[in-house]
Protein backbone atom coordinates (compact mmCIF):
# COMPACT_ATOMS: atom_id res chain seq x y z
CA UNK A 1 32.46 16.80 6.95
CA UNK A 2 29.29 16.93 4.60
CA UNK A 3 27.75 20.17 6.47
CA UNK A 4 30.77 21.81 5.98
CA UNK A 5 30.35 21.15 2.56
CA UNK A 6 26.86 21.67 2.53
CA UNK A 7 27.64 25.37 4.35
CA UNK A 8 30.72 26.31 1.91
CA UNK A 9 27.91 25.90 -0.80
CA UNK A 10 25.25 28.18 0.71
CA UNK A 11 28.14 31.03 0.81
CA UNK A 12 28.84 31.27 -2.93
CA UNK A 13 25.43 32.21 -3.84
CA UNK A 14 25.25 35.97 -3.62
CA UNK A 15 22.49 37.56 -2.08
CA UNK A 16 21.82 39.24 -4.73
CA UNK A 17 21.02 36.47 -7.27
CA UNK A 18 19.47 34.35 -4.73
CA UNK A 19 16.92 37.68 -4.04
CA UNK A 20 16.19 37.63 -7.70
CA UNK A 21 15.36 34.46 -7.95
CA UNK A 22 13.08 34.56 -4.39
CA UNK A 23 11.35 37.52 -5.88
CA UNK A 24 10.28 35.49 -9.65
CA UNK A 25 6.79 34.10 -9.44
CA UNK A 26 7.68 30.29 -9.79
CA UNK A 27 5.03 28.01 -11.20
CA UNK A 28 4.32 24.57 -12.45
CA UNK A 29 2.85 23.37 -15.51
CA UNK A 30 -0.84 21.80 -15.43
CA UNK A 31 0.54 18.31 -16.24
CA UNK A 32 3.16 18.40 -12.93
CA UNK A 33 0.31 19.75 -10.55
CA UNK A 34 -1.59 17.06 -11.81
CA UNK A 35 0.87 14.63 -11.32
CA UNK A 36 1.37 16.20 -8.08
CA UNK A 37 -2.03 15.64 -7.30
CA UNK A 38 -2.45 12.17 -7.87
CA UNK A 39 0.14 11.24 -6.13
CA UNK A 40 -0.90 13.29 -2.69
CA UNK A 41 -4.16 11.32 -3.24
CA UNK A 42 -3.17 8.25 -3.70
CA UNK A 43 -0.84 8.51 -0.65
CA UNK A 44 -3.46 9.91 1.61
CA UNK A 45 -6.37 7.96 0.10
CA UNK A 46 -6.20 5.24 2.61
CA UNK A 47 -6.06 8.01 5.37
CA UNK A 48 -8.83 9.71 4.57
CA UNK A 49 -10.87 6.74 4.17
CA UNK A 50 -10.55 5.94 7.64
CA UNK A 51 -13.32 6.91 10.61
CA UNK A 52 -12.74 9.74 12.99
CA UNK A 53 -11.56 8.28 16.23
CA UNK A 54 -13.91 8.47 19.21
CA UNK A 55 -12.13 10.48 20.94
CA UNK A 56 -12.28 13.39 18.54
CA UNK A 57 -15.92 12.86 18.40
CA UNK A 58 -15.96 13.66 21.82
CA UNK A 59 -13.95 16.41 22.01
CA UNK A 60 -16.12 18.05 18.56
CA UNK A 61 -19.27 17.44 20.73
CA UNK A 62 -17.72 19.64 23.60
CA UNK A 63 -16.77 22.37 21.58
CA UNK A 64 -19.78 22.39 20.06
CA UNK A 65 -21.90 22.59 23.07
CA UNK A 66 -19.57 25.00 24.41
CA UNK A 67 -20.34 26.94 21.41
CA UNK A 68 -23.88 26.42 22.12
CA UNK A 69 -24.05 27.69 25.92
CA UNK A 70 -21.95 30.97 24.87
CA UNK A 71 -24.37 31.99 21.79
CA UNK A 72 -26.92 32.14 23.85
C-alpha cells in the first residue's frame, strides 16, 4: 500500500515545475560541503588506511607488463 502512495505522489508534480526545478543550478554552502566532507572521511578513513590486497598487486603487475610488451 505505501508504493501506491509513494506513486500517487510522483503524479501531482507537473512536469513542468519539476523541469524548472531540474534545470536550476543547485548548490551547497561551504559550511555543508565541509560538513559533507568530514563525514565521507571519517567514514572511509579506516578504508583507506588499509593495504592493497595481494591479489590486486598481482593483477596491477600484469597490466603493467602487458603495457610494457605492447609499447614496445
Amino acid at each position: 500500500m505505501m508504493g501506491d502512495n509513494g506513486n500517487k505522489l510522483a503524479r501531482l508534480i507537473p512536469e513542468a515545475s519539476l523541469g524548472d526545478q531540474l534545470a536550476s543550478d543547485p548548490k551547497l554552502d561551504t559550511t555543508s560541503q565541509k560538513r559533507i566532507g568530514d563525514q565521507l572521511r571519517a567514514m572511509y578513513d579506516e578504508l583507506v588506511q588499509q593495504p592493497v590486497p595481494d591479489r590486486f598487486k598481482n593483477l596491477l603487475e600484469q597490466l603493467e607488463k602487458k603495457d610494457r610488451e605492447t609499447s614496445t
